[in-house]
N, C-alpha and C. Protein backbone atom coordinates (compact mmCIF):
# COMPACT_ATOMS: atom_id res chain seq x y z
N UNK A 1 43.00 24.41 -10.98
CA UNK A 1 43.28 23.00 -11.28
C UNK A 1 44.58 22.56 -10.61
N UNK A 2 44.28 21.52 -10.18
CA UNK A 2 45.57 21.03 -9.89
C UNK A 2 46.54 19.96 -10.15
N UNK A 3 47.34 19.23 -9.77
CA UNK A 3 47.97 18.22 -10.79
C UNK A 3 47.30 17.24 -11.16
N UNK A 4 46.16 16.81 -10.60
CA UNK A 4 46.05 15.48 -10.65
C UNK A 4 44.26 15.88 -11.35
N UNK A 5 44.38 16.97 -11.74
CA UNK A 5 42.94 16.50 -13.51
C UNK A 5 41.77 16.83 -12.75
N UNK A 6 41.90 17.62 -11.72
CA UNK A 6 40.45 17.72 -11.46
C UNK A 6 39.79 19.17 -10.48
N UNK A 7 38.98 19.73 -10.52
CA UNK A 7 38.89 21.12 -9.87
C UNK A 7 38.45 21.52 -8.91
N UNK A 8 38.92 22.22 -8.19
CA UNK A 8 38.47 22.53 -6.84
C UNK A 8 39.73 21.75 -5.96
N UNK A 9 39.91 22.34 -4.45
CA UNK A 9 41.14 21.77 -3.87
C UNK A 9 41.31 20.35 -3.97
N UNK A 10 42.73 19.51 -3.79
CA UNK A 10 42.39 18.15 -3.79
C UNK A 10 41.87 17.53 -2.69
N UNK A 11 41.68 16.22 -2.27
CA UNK A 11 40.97 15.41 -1.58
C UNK A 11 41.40 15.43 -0.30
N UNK A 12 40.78 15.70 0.91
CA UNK A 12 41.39 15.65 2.24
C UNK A 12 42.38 14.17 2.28
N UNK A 13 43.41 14.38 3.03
CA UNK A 13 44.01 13.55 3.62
C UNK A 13 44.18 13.09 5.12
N UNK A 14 44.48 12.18 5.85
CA UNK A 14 43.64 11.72 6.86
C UNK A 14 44.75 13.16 8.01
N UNK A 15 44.22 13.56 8.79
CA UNK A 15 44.50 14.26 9.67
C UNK A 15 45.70 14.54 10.50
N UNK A 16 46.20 13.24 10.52
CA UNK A 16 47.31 13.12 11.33
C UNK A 16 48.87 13.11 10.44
N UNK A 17 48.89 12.14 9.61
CA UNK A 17 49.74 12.18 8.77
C UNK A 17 49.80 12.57 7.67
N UNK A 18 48.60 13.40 6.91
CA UNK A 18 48.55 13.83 5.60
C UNK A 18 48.88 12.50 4.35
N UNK A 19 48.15 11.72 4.81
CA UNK A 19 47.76 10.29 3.62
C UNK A 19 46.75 9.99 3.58
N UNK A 20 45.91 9.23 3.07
CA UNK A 20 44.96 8.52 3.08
C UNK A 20 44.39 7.42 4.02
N UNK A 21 43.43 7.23 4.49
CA UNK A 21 43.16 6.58 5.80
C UNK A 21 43.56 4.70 5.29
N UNK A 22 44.05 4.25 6.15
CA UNK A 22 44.00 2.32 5.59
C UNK A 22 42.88 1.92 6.76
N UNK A 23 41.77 0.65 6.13
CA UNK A 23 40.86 0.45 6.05
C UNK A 23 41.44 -0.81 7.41
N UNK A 24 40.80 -1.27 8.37
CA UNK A 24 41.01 -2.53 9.03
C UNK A 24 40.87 -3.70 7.81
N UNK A 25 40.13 -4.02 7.18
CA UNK A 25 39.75 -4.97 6.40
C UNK A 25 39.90 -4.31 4.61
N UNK A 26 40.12 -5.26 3.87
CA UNK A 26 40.00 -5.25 2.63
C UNK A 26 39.08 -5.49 1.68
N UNK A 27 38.11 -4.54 0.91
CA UNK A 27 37.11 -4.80 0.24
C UNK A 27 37.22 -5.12 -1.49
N UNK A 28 37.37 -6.10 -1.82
CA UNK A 28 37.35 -6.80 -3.58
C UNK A 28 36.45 -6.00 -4.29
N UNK A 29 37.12 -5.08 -5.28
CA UNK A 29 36.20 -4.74 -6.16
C UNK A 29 36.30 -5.15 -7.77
N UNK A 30 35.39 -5.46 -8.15
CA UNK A 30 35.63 -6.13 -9.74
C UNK A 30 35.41 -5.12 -10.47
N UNK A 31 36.42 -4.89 -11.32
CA UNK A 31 36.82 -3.85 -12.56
C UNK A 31 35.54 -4.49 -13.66
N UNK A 32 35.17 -3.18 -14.76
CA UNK A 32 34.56 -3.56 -15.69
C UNK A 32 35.17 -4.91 -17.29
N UNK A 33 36.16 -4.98 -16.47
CA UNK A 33 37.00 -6.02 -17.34
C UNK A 33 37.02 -7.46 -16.68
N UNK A 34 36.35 -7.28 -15.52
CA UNK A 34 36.55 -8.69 -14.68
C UNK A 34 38.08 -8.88 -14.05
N UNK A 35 38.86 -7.76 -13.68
CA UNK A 35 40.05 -8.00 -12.91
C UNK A 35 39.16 -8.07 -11.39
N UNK A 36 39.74 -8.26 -10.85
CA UNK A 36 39.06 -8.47 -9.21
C UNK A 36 40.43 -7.66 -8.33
N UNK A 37 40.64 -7.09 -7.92
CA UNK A 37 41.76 -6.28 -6.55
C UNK A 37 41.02 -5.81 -4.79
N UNK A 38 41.80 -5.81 -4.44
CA UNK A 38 41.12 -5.40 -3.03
C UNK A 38 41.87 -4.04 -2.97
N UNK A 39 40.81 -3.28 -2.23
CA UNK A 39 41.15 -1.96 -1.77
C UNK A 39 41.34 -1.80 -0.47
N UNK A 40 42.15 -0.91 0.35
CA UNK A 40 42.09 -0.70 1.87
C UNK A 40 42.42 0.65 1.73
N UNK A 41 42.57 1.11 1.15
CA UNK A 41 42.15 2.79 1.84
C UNK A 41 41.24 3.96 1.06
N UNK A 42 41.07 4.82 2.00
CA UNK A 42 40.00 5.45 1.79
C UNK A 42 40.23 6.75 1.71
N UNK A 43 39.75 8.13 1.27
CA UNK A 43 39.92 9.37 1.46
C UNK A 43 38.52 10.13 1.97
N UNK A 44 38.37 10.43 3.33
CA UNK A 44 37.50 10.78 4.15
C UNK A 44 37.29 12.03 3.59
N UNK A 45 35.68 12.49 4.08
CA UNK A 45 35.64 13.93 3.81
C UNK A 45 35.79 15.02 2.87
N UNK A 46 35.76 14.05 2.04
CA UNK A 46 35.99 14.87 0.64
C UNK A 46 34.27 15.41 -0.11
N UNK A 47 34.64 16.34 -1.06
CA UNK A 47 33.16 17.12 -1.48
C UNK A 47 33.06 17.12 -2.63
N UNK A 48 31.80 16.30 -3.07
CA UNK A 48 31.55 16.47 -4.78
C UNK A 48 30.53 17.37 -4.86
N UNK A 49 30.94 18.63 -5.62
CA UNK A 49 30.04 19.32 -6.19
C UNK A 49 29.27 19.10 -7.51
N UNK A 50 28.12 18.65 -7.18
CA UNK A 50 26.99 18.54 -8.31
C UNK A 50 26.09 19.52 -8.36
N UNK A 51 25.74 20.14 -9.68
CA UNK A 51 25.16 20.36 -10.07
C UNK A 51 24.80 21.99 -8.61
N UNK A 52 26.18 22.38 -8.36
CA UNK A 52 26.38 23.39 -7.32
C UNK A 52 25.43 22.94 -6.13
N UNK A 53 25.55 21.59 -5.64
CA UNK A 53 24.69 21.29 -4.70
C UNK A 53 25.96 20.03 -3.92
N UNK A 54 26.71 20.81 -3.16
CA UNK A 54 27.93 20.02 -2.04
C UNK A 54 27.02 18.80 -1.59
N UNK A 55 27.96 17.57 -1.53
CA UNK A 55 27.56 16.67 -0.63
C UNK A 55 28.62 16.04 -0.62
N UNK A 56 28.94 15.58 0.78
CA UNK A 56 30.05 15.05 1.41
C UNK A 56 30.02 13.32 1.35
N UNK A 57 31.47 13.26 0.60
CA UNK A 57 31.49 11.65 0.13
C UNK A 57 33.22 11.25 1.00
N UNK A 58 33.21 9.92 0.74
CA UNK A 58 34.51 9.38 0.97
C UNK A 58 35.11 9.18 -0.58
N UNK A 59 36.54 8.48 -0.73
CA UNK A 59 36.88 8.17 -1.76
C UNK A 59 37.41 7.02 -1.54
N UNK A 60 37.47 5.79 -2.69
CA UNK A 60 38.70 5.33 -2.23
C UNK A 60 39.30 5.40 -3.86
N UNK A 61 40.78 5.67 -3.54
CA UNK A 61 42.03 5.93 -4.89
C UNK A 61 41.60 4.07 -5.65
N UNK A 62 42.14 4.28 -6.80
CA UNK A 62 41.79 3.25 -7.61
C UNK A 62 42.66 3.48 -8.71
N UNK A 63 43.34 2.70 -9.03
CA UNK A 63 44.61 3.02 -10.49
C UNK A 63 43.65 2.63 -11.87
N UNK A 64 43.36 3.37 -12.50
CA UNK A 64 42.59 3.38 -13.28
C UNK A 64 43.63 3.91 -14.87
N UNK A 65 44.51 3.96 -15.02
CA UNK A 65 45.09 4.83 -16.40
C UNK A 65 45.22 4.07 -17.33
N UNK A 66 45.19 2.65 -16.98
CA UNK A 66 44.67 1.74 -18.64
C UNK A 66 43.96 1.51 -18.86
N UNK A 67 42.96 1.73 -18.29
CA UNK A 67 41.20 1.85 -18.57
C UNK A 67 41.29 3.34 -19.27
N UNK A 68 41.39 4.39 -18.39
CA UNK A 68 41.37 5.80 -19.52
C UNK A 68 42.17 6.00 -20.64
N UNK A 69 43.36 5.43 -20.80
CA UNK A 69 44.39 5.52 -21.91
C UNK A 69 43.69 4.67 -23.26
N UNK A 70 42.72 3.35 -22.94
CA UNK A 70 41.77 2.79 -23.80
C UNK A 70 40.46 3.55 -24.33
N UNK A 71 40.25 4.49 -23.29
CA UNK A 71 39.40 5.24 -23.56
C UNK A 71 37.61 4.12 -23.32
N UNK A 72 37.83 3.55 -21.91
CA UNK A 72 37.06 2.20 -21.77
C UNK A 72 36.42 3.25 -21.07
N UNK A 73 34.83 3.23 -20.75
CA UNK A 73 34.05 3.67 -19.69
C UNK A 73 34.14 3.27 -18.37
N UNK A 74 34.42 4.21 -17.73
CA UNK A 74 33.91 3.56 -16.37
C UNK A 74 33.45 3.91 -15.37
N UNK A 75 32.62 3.17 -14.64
CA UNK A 75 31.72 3.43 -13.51
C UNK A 75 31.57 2.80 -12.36
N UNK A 76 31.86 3.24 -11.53
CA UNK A 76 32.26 2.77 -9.97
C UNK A 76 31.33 3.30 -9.02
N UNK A 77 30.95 1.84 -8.48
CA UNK A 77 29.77 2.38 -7.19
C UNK A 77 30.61 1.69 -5.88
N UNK A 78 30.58 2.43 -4.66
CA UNK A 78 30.96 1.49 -3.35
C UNK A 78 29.50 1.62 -2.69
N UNK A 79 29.23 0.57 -2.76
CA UNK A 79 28.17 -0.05 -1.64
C UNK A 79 28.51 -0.77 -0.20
N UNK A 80 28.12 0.17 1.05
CA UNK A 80 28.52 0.16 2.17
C UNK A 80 27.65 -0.16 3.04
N UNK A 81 27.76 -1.42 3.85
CA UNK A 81 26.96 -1.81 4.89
C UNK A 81 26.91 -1.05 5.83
N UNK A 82 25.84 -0.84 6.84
CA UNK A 82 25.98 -0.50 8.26
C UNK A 82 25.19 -0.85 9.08
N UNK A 83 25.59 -1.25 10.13
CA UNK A 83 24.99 -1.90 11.64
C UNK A 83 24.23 -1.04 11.50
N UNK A 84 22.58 -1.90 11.90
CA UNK A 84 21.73 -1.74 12.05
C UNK A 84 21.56 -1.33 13.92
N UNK A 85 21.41 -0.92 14.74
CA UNK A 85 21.62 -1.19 16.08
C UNK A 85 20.13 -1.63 16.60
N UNK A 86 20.11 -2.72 17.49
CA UNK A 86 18.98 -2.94 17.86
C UNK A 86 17.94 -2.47 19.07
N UNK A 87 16.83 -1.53 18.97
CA UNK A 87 16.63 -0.66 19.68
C UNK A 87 15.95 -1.67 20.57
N UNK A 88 15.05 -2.72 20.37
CA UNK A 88 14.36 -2.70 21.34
C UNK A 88 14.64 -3.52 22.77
N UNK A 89 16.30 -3.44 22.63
CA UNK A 89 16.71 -3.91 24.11
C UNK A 89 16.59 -2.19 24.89
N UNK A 90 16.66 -1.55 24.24
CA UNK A 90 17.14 -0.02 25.06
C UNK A 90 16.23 0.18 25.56
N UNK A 91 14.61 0.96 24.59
CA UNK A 91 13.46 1.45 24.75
C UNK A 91 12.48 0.04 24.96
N UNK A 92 12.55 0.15 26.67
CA UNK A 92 10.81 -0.74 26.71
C UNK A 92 9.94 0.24 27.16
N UNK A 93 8.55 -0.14 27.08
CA UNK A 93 7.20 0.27 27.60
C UNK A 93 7.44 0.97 28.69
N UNK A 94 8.04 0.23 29.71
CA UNK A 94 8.05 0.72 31.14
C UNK A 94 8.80 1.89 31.27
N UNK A 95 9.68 2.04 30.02
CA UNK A 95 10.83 3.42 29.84
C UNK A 95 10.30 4.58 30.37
N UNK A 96 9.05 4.83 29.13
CA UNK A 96 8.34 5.73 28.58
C UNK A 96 7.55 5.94 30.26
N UNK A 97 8.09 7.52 30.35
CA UNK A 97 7.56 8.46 31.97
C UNK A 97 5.83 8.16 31.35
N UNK A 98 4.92 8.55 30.50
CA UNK A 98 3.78 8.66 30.76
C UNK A 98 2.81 6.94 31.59
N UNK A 99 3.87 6.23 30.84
CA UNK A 99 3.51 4.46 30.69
C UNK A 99 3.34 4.50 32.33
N UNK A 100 4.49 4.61 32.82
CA UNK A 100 5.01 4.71 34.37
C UNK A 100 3.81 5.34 35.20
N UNK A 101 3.54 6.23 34.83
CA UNK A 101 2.82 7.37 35.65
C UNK A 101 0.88 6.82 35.36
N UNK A 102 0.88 6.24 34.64
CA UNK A 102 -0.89 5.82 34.13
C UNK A 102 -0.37 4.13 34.10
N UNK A 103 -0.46 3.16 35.15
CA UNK A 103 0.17 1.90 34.73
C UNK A 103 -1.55 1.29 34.76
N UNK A 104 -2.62 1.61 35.62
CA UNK A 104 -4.05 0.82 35.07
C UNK A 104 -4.38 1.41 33.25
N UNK A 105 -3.64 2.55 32.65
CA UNK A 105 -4.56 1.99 31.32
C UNK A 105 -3.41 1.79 30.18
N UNK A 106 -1.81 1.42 30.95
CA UNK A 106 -1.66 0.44 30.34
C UNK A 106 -0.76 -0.95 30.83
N UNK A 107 -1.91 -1.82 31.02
CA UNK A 107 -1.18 -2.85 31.44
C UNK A 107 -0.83 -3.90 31.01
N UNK A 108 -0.04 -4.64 31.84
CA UNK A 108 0.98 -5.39 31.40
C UNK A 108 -0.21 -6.73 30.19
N UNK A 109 -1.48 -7.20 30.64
CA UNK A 109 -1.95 -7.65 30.00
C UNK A 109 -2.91 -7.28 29.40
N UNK A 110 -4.15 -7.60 28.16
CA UNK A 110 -5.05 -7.03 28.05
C UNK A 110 -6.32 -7.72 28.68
N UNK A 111 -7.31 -7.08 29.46
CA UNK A 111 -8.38 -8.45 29.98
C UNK A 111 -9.18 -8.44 29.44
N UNK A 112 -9.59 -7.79 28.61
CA UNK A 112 -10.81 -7.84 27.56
C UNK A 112 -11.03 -6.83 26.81
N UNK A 113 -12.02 -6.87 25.76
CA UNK A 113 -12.44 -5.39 25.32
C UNK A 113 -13.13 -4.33 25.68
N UNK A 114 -13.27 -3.28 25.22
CA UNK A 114 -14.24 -2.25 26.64
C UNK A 114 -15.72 -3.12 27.22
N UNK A 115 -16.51 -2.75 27.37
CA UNK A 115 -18.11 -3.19 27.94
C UNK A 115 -18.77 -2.95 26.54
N UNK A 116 -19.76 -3.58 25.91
CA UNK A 116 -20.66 -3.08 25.05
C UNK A 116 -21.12 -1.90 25.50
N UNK A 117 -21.72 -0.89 24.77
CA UNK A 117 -22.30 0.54 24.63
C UNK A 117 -23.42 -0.05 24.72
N UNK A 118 -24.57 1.02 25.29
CA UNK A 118 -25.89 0.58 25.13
C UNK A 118 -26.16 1.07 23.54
N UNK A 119 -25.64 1.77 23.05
CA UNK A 119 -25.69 2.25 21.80
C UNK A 119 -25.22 1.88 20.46
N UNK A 120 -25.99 1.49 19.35
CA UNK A 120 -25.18 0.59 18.24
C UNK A 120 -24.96 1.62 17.66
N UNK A 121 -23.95 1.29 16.97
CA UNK A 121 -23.05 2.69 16.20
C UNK A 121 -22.77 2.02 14.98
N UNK A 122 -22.89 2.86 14.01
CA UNK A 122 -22.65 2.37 12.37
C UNK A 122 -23.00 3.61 11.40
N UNK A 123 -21.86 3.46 10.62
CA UNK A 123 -21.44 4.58 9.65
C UNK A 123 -21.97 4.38 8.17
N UNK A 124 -22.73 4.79 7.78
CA UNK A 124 -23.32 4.15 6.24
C UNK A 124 -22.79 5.34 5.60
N UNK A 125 -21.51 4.79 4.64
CA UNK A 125 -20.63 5.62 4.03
C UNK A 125 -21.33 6.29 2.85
N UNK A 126 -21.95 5.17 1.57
CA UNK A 126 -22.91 5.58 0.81
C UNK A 126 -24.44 4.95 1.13
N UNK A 127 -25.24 5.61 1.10
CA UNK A 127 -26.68 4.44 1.10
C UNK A 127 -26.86 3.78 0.57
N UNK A 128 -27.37 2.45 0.52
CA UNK A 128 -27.11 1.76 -0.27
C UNK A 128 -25.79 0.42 -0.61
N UNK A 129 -24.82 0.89 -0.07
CA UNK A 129 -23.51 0.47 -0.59
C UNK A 129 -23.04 -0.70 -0.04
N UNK A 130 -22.94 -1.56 -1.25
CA UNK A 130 -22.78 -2.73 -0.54
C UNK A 130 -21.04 -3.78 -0.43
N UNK A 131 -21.19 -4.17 0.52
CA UNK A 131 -19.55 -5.10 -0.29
C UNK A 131 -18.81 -5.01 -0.89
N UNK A 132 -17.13 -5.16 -1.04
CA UNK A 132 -17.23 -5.33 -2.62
C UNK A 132 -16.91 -6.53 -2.48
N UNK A 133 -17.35 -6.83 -4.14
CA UNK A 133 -17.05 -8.65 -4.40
C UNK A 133 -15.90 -8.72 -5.02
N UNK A 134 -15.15 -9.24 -3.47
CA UNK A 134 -13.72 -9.94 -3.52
C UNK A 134 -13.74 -11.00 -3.06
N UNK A 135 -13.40 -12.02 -3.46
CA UNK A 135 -13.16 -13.74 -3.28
C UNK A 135 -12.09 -13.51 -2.02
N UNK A 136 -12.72 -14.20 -1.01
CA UNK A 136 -11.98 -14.72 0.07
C UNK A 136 -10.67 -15.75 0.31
N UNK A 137 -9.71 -15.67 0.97
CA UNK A 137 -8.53 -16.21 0.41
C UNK A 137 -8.96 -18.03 0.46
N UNK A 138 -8.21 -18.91 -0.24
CA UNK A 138 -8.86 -20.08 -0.11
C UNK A 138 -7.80 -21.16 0.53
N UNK A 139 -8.51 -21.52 2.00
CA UNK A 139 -7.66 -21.91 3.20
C UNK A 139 -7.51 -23.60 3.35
N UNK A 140 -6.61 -24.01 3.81
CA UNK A 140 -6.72 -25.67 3.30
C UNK A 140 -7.25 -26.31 4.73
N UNK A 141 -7.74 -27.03 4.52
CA UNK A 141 -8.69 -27.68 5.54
C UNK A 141 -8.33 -27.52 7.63
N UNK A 142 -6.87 -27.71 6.91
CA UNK A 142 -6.12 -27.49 8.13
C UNK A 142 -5.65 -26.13 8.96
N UNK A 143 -5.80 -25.48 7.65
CA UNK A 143 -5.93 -23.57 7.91
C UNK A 143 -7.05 -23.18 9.19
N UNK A 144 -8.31 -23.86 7.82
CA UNK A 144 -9.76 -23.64 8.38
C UNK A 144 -9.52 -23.66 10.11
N UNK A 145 -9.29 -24.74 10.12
CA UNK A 145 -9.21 -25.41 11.82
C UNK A 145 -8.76 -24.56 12.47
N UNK A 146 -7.45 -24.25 12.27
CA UNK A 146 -6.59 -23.07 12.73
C UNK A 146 -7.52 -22.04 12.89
N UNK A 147 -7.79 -21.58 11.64
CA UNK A 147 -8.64 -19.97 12.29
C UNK A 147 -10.19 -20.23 12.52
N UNK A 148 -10.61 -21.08 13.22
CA UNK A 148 -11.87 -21.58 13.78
C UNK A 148 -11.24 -21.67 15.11
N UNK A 149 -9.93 -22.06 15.70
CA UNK A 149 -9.45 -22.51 17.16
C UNK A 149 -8.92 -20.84 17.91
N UNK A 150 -8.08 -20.37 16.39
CA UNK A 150 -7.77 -18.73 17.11
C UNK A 150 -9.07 -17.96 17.22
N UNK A 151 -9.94 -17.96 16.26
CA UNK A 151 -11.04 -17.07 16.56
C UNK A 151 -11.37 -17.34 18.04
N UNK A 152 -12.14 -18.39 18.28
CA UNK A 152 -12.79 -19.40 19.31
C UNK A 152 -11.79 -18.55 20.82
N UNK A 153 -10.31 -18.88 20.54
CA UNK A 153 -10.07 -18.22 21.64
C UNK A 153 -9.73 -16.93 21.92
N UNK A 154 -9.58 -15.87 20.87
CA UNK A 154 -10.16 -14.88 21.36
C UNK A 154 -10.76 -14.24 21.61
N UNK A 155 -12.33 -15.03 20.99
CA UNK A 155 -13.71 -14.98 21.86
C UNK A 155 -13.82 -14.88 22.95
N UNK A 156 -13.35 -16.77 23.49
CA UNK A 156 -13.11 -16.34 24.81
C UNK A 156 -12.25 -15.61 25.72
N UNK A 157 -11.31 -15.27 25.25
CA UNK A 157 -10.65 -14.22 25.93
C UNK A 157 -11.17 -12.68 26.58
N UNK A 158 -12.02 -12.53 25.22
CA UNK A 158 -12.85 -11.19 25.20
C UNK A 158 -12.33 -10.05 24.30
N UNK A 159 -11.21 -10.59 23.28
CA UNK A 159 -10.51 -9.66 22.70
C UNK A 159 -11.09 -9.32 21.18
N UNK A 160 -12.28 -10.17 20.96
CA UNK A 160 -12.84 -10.02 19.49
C UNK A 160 -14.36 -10.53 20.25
N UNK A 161 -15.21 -10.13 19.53
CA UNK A 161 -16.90 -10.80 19.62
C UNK A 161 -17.33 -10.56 18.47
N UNK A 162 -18.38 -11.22 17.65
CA UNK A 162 -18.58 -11.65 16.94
C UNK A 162 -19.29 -10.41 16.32
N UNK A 163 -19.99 -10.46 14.71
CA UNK A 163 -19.81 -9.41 14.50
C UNK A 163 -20.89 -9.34 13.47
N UNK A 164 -22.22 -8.53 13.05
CA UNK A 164 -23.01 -8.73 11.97
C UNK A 164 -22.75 -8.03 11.13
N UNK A 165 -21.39 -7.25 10.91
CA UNK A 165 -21.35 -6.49 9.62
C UNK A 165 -20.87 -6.85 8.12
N UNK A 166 -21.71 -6.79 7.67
CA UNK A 166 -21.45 -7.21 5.85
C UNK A 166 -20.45 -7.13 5.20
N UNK A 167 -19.19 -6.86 5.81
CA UNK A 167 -17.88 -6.08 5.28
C UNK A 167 -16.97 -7.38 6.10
N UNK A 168 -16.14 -8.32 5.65
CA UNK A 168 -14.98 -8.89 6.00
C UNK A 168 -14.18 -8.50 5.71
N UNK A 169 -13.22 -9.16 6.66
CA UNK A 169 -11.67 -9.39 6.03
C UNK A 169 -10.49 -10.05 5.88
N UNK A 170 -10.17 -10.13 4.48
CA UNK A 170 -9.49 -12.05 4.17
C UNK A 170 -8.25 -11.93 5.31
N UNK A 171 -8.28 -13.27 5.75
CA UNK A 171 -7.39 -14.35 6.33
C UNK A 171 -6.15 -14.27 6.23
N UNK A 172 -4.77 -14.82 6.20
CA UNK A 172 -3.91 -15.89 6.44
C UNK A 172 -3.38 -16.08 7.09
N UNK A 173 -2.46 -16.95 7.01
CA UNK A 173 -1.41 -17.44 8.33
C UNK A 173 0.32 -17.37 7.69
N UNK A 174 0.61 -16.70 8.67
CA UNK A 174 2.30 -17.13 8.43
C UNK A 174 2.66 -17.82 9.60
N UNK A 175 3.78 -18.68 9.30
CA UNK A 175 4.41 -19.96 9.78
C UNK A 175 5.32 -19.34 10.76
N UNK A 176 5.12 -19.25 12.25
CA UNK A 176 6.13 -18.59 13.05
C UNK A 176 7.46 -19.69 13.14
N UNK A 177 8.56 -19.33 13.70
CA UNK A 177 9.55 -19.60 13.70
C UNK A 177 9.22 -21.38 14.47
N UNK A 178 8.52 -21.31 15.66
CA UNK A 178 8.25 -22.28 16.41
C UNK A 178 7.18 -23.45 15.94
N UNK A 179 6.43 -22.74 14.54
CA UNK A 179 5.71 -23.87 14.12
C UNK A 179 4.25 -23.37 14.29
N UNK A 180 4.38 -22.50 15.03
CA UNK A 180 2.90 -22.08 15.22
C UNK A 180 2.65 -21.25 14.33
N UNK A 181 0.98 -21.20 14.33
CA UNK A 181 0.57 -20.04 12.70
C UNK A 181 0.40 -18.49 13.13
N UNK A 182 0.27 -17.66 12.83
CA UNK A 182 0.63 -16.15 13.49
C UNK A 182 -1.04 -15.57 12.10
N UNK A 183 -2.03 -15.44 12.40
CA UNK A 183 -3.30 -14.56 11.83
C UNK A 183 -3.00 -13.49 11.59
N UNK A 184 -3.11 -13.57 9.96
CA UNK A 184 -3.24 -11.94 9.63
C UNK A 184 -3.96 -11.48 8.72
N UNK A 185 -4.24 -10.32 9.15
CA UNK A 185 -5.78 -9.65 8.44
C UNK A 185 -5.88 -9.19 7.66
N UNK A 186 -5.99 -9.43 6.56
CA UNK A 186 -5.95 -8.32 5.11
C UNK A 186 -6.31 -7.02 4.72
N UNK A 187 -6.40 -6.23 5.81
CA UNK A 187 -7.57 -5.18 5.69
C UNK A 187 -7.94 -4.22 4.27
C-alpha cells in the first residue's frame, strides 16, 4: 500500500517530467451534487486490476474528500469521443489489385442482367407452402407513382424483369438528401 489508499504501485506519471499529463482543452464534469468543474489532466497508462483480469485505463485526478468524508457515493464515468476517420477517400474499387487485373467483370457500369437461362429454376422449400400473409406497406398515391416510374426504369435498363413468383417484398422510400426517393426492399 501506498500513501495515497490504494494497492498495487501508484499511477504512472507522464514520462518526461514525472506529473500528470495537461489536456489541450478542458472537459466539465458534473459532480453527483450538481457542482460542475473542468478537468485538464490526465494520468496515462495506468492498470485496473479486476477481478485479476489487467486492463489498461487513463485517469483523470479529481478532489473528491468531501464527498468521502460525507460518506456520499460516488460514481464517475469519462466518456470519450474519437475521430471516426473516413475510409472511403483512401480505399476505391480501382485500389483493389484483383479489380485492376479482371476490369470486363467489373465494370465501371452495370449493362444489364445476365441472359435468361434456357432453364427455369425454382426451389420448393416445403410442398405445398405458401406465402406468408403479411400486409404490404401502405404507399400514398404519390409513393405509388414513384415505385411504378423506378420499377419501369429498371426494367428498362435490364437490371430487374418482371417476375411470377408468389413471394414479394414490401416497399419504401427514404427521402435522399436532394429530394429524390432512394427504394428499399424489405426482405
Amino acid at each position: 500500500k501506498c500513501n495515497y489508499h490504494h494497492d498495487g504501485p501508484c499511477a504512472p506519471k507522464c514520462h518526461n517530467c514525472n506529473t500528470p499529463s495537461t489536456l489541450d482543452h478542458c472537459y466539465d464534469v458534473e459532480l453527483a451534487d450538481g457542482i460542475i468543474f473542468g478537468l485538464n489532466t490526465i494520468l496515462r497508462s495506468c492498470t485496473l486490476n479486476l477481478l485479476n483480469h489487467p486492463f489498461n485505463i487513463a485517469l483523470t485526478p479529481v478532489e473528491l474528500e468531501k464527498y468521502v468524508k460525507k460518506e456520499f457515493p460516488i460514481f464517475l464515468a469519462h466518456i470519450t469521443t474519437k475521430e471516426v476517420e473516413d475510409k472511403s477517400e483512401k480505399k476505391r474499387l480501382e485500389d483493389v489489385p484483383i479489380v485492376r487485373n479482371f476490369p470486363e467483370v467489373f465494370p465501371e457500369e452495370l449493362l444489364s442482367l445476365p441472359p435468361n437461362r434456357p432453364v427455369e429454376f425454382q426451389i420448393d422449400l416445403v410442398p405445398g407452402a405458401a406465402p406468408v400473409a403479411r400486409a404490404p406497406y401502405r404507399l400514398a398515391p404519390s409513393k405509388m407513382k414513384e415505385l411504378a416510374k423506378q420499377l419501369k426504369e429498371l426494367c428498362d435498363k435490364g437490371f430487374i424483369r418482371p417476375s411470377s413468383s408468389p413471394w414479394g417484398a414490401p416497399v419504401l422510400f427514404v427521402k435522399k438528401k436532394d429530394g429524390s426517393f432512394w427504394m428499399c426492399i424489405d426482405y
